[in-house]
ModelCIF file with pLDDT and N, C-alpha, C, O atoms, coordinates in Angstrom:
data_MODEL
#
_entry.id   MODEL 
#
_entity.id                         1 
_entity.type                       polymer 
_entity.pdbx_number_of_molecules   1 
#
_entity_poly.entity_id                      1 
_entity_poly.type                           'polypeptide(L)' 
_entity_poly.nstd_linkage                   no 
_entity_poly.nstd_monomer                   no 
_entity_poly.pdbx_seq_one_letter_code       
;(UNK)(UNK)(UNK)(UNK)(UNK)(UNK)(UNK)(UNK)(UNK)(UNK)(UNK)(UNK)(UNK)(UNK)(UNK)(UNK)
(UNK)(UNK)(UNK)(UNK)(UNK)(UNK)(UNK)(UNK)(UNK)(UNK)(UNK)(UNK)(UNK)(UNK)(UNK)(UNK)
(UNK)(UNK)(UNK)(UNK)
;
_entity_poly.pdbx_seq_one_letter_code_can   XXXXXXXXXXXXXXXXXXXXXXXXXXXXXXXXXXXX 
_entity_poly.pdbx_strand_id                 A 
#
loop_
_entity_poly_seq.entity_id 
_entity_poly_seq.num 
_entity_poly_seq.mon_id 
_entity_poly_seq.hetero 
1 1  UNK n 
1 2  UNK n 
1 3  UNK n 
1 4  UNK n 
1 5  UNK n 
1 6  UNK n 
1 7  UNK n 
1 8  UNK n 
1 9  UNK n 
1 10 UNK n 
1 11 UNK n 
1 12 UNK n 
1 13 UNK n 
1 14 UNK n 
1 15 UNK n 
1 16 UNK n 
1 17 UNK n 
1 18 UNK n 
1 19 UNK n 
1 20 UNK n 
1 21 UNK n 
1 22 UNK n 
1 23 UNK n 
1 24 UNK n 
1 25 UNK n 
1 26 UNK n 
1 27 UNK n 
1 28 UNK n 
1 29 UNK n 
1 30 UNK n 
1 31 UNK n 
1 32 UNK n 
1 33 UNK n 
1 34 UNK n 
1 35 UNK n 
1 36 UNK n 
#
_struct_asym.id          A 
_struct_asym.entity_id   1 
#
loop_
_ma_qa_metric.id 
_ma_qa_metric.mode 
_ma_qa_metric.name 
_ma_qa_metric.software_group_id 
_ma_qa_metric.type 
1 global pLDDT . pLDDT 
2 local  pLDDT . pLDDT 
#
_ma_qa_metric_global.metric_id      1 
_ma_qa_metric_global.metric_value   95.19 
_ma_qa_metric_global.model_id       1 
_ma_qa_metric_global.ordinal_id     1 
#
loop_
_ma_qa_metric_local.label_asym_id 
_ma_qa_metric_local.label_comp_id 
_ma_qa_metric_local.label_seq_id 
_ma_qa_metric_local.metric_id 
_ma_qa_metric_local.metric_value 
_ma_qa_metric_local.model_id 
_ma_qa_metric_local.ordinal_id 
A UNK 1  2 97.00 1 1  
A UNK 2  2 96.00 1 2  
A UNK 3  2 97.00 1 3  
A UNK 4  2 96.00 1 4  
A UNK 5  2 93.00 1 5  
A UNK 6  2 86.00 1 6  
A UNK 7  2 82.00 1 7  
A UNK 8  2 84.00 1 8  
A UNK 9  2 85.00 1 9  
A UNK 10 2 87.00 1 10 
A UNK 11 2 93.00 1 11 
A UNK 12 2 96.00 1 12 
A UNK 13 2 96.00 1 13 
A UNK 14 2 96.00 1 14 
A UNK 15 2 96.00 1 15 
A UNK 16 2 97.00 1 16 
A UNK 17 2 98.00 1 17 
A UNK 18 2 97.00 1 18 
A UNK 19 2 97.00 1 19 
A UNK 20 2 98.00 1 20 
A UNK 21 2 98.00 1 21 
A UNK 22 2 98.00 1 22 
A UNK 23 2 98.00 1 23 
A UNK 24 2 97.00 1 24 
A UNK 25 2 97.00 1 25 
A UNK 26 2 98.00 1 26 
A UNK 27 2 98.00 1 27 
A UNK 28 2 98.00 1 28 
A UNK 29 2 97.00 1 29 
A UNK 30 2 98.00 1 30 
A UNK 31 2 98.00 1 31 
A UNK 32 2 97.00 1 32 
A UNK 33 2 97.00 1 33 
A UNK 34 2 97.00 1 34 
A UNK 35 2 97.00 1 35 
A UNK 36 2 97.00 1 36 
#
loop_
_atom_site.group_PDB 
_atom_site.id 
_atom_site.type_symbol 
_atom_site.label_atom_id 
_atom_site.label_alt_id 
_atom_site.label_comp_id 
_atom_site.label_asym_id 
_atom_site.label_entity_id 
_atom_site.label_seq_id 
_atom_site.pdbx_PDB_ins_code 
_atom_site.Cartn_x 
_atom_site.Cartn_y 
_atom_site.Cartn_z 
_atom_site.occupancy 
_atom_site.B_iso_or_equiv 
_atom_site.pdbx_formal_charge 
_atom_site.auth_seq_id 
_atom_site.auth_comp_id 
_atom_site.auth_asym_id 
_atom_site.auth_atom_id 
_atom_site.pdbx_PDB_model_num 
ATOM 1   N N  . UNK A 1 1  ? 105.352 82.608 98.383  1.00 97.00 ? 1  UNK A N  1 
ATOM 2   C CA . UNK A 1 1  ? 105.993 82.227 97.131  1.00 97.00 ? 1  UNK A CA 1 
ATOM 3   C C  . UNK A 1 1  ? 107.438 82.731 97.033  1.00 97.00 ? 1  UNK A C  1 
ATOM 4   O O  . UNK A 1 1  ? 108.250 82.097 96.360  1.00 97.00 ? 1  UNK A O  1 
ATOM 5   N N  . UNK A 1 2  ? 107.720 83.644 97.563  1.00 96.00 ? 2  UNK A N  1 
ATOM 6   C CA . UNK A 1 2  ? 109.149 83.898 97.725  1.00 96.00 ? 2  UNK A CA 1 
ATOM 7   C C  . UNK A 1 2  ? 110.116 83.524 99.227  1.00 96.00 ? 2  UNK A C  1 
ATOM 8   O O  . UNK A 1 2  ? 110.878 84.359 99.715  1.00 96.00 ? 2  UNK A O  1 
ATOM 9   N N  . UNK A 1 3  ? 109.965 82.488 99.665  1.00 97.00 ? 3  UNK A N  1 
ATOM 10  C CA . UNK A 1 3  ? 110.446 81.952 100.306 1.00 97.00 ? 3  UNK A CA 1 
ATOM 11  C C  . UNK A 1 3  ? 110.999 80.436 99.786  1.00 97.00 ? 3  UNK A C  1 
ATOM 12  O O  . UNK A 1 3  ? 110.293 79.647 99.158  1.00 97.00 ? 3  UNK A O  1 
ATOM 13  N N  . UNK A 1 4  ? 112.742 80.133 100.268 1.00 96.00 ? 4  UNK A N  1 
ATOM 14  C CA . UNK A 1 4  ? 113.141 79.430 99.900  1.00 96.00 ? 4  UNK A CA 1 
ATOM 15  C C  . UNK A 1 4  ? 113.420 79.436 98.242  1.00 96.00 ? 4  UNK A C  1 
ATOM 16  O O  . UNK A 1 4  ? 113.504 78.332 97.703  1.00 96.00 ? 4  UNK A O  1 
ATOM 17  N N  . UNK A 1 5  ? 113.524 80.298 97.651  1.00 93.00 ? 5  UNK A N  1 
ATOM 18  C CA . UNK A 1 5  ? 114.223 80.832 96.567  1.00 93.00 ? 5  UNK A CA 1 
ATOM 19  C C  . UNK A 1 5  ? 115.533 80.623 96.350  1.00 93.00 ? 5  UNK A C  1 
ATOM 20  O O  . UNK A 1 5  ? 116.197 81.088 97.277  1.00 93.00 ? 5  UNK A O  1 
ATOM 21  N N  . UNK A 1 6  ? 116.478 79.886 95.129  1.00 86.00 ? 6  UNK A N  1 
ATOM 22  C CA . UNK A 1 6  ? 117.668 80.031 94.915  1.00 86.00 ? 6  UNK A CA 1 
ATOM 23  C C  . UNK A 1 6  ? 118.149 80.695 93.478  1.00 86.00 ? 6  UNK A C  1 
ATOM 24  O O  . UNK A 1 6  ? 119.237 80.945 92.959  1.00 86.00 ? 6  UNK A O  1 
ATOM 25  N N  . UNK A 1 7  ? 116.664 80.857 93.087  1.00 82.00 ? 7  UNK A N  1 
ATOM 26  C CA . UNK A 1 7  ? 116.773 81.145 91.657  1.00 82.00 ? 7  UNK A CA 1 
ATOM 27  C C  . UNK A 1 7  ? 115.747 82.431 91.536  1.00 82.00 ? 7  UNK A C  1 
ATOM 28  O O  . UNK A 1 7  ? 114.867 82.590 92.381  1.00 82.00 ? 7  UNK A O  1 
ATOM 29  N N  . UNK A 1 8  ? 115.897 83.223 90.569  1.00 84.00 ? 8  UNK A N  1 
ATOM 30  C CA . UNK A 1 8  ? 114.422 84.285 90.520  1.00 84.00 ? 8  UNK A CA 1 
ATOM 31  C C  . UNK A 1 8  ? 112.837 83.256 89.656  1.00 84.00 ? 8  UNK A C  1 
ATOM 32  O O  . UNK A 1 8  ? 112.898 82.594 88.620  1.00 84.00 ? 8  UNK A O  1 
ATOM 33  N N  . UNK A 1 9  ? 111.761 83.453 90.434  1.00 85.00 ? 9  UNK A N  1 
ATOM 34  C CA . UNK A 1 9  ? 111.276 82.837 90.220  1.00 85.00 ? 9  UNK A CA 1 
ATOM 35  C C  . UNK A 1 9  ? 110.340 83.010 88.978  1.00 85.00 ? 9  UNK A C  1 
ATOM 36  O O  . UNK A 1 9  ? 109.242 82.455 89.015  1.00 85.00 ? 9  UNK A O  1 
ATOM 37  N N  . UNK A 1 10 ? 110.857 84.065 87.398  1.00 87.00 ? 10 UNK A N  1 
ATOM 38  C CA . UNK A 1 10 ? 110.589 83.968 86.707  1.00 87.00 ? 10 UNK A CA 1 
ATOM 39  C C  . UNK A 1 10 ? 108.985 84.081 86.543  1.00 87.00 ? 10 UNK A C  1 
ATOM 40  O O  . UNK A 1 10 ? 108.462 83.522 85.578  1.00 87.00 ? 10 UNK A O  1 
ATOM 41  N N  . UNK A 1 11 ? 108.183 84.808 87.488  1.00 93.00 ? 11 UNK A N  1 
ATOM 42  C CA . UNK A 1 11 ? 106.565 84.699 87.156  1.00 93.00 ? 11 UNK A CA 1 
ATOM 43  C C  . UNK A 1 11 ? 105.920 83.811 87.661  1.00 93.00 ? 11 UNK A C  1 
ATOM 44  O O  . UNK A 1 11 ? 104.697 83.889 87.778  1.00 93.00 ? 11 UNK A O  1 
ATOM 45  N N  . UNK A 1 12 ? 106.645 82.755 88.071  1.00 96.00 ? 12 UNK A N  1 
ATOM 46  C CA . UNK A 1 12 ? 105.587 81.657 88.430  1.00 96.00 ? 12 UNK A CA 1 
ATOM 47  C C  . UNK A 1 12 ? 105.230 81.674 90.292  1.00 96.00 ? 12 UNK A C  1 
ATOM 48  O O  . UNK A 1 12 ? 105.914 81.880 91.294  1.00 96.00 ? 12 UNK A O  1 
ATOM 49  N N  . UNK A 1 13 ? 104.181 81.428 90.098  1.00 96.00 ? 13 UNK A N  1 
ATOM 50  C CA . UNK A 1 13 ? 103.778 81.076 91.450  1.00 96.00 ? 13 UNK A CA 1 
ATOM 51  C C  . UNK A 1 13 ? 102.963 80.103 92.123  1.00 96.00 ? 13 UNK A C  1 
ATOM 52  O O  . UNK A 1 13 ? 101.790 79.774 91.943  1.00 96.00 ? 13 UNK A O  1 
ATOM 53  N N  . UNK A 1 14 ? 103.810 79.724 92.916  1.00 96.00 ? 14 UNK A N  1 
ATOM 54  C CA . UNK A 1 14 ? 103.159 77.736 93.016  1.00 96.00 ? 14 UNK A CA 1 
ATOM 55  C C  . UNK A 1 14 ? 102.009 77.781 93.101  1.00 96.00 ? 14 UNK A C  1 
ATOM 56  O O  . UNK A 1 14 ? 101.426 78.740 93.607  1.00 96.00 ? 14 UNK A O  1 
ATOM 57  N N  . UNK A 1 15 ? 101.470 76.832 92.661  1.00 96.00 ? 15 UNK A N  1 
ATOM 58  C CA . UNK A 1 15 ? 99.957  76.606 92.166  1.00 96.00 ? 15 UNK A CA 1 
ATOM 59  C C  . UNK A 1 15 ? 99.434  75.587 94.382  1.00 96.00 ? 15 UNK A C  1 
ATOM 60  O O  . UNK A 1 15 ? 98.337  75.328 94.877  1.00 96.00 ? 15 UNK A O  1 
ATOM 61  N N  . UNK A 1 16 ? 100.504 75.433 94.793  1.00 97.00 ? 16 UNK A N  1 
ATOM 62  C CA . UNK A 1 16 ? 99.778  74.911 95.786  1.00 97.00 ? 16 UNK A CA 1 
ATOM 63  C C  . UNK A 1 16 ? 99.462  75.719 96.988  1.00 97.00 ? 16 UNK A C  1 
ATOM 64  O O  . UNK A 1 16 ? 98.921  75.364 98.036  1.00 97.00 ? 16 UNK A O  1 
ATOM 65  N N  . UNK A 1 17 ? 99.979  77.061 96.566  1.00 98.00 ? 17 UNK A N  1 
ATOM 66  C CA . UNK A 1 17 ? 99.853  77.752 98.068  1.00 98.00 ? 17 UNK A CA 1 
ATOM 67  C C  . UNK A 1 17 ? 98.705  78.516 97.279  1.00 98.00 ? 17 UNK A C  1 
ATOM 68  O O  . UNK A 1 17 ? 97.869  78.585 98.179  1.00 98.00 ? 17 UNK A O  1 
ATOM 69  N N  . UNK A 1 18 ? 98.113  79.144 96.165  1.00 97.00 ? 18 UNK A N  1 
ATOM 70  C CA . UNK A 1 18 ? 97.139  79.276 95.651  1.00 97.00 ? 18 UNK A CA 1 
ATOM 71  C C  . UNK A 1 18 ? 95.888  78.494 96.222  1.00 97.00 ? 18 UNK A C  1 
ATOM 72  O O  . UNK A 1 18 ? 94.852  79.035 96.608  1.00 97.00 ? 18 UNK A O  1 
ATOM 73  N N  . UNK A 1 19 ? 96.208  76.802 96.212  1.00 97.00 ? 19 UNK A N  1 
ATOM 74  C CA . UNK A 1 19 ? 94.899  75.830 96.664  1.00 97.00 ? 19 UNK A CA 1 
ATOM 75  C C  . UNK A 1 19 ? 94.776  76.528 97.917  1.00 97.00 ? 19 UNK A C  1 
ATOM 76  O O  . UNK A 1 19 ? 93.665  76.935 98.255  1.00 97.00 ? 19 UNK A O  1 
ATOM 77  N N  . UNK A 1 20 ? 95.750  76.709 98.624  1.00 98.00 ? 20 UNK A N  1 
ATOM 78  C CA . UNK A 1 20 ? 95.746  76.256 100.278 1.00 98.00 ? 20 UNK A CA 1 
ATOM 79  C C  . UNK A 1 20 ? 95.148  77.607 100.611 1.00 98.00 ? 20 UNK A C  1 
ATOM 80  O O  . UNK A 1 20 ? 94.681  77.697 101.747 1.00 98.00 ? 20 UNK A O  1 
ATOM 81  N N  . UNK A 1 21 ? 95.086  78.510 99.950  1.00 98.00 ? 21 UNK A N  1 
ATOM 82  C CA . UNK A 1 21 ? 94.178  80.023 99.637  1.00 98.00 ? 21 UNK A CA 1 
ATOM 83  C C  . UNK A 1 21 ? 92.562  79.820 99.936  1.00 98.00 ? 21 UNK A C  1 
ATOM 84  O O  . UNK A 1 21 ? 91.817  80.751 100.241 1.00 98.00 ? 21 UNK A O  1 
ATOM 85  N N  . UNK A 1 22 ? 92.187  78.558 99.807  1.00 98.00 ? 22 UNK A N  1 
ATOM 86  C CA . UNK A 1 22 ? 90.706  78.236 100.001 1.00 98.00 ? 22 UNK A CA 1 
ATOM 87  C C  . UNK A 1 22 ? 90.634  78.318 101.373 1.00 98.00 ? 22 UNK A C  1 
ATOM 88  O O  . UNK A 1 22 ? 89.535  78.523 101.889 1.00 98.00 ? 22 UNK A O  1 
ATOM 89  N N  . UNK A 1 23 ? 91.677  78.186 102.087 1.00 98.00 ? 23 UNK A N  1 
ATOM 90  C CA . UNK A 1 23 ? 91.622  78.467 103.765 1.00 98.00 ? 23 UNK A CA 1 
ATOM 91  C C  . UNK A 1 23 ? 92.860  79.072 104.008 1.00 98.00 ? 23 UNK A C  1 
ATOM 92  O O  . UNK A 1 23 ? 94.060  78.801 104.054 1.00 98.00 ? 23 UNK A O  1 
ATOM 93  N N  . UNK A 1 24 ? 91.876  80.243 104.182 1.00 97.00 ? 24 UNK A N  1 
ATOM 94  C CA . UNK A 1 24 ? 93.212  81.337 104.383 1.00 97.00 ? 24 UNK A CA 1 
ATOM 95  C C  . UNK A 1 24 ? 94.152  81.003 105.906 1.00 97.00 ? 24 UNK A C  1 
ATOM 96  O O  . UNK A 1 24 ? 95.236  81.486 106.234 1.00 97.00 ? 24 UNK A O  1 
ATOM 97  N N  . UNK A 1 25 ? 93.396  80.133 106.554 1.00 97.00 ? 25 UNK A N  1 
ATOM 98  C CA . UNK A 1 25 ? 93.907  79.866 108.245 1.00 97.00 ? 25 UNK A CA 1 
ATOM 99  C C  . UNK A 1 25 ? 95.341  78.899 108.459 1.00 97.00 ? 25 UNK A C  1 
ATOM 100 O O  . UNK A 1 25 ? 96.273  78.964 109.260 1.00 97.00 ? 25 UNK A O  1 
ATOM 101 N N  . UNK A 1 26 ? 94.963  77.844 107.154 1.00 98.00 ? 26 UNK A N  1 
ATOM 102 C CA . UNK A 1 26 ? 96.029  77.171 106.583 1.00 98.00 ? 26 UNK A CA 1 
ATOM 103 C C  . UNK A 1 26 ? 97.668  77.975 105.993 1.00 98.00 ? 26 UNK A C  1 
ATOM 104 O O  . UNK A 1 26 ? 98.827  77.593 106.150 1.00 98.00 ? 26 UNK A O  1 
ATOM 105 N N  . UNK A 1 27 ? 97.229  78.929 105.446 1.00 98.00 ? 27 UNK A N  1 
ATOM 106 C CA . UNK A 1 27 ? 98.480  80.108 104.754 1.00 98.00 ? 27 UNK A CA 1 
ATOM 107 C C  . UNK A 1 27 ? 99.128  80.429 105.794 1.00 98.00 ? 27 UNK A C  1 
ATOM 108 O O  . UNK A 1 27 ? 100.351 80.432 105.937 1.00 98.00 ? 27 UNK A O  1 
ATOM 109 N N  . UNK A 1 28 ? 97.431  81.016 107.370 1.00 98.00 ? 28 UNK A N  1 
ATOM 110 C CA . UNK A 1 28 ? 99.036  81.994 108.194 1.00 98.00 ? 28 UNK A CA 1 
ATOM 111 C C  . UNK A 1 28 ? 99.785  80.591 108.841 1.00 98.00 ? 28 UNK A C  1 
ATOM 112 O O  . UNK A 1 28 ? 100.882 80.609 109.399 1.00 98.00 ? 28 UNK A O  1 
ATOM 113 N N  . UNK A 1 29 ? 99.146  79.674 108.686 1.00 97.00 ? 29 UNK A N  1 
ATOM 114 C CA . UNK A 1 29 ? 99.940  78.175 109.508 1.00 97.00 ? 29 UNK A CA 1 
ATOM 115 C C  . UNK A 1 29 ? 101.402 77.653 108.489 1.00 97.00 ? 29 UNK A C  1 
ATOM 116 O O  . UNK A 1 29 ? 102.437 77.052 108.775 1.00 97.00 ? 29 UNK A O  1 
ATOM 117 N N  . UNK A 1 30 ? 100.940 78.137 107.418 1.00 98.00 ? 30 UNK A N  1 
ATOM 118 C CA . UNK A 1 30 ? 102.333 77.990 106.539 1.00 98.00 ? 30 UNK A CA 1 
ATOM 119 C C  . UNK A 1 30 ? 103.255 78.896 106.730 1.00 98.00 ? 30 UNK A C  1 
ATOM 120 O O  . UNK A 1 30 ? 104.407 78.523 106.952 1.00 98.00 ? 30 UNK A O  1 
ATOM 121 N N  . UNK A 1 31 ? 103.015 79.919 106.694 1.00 98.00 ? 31 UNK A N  1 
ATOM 122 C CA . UNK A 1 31 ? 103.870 81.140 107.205 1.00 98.00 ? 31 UNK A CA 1 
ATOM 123 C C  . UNK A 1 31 ? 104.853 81.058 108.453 1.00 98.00 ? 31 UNK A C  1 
ATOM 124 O O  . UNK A 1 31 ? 106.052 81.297 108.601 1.00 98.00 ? 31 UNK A O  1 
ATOM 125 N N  . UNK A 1 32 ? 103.817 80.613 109.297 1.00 97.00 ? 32 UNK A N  1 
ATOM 126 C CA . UNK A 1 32 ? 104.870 80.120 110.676 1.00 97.00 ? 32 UNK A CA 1 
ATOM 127 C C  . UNK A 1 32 ? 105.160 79.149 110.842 1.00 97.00 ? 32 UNK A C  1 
ATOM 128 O O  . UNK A 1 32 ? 105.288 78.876 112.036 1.00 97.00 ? 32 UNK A O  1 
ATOM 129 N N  . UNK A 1 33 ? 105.522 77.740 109.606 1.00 97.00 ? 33 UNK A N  1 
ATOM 130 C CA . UNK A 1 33 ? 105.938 77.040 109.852 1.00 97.00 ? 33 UNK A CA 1 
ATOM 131 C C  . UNK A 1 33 ? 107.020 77.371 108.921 1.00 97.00 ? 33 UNK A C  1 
ATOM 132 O O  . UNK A 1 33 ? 108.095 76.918 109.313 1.00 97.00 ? 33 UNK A O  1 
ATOM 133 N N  . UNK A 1 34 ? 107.093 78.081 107.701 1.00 97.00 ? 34 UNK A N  1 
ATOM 134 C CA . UNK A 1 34 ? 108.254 78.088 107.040 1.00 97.00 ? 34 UNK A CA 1 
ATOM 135 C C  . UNK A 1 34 ? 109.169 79.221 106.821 1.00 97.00 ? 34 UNK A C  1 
ATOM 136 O O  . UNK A 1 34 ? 110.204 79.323 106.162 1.00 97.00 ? 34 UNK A O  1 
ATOM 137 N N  . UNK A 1 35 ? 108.251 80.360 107.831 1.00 97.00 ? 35 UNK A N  1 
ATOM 138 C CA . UNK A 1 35 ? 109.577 81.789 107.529 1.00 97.00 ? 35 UNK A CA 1 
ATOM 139 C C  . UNK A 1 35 ? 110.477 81.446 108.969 1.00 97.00 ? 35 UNK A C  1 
ATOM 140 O O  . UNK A 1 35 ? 111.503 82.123 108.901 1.00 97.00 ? 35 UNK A O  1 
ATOM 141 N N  . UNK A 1 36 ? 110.462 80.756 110.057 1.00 97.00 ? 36 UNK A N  1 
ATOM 142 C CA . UNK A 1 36 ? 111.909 80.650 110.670 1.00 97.00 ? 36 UNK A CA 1 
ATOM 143 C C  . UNK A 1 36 ? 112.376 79.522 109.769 1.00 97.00 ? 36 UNK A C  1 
ATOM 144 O O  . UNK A 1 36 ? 113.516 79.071 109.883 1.00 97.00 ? 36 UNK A O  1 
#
């Protein structure tokens, strides 16, 4: 949720990386597709 930030994100936290939480295997696949 704090990736790709231009603004402070005020509390919120995307409701889709929450879903994608139902498979945690999916998250670390997000992780290495979006922290380089």
């Amino acid at each position: 949720n704090g990736l790709g930030l231009r603004r402070p994100a005020g509390g919120i936290v995307a409701t889709l990386y929450k879903h994608l939480a139902l498979w945690p295997g999916m998250l670390n696949l997000t992780w290495s597709l979006l922290e380089p």
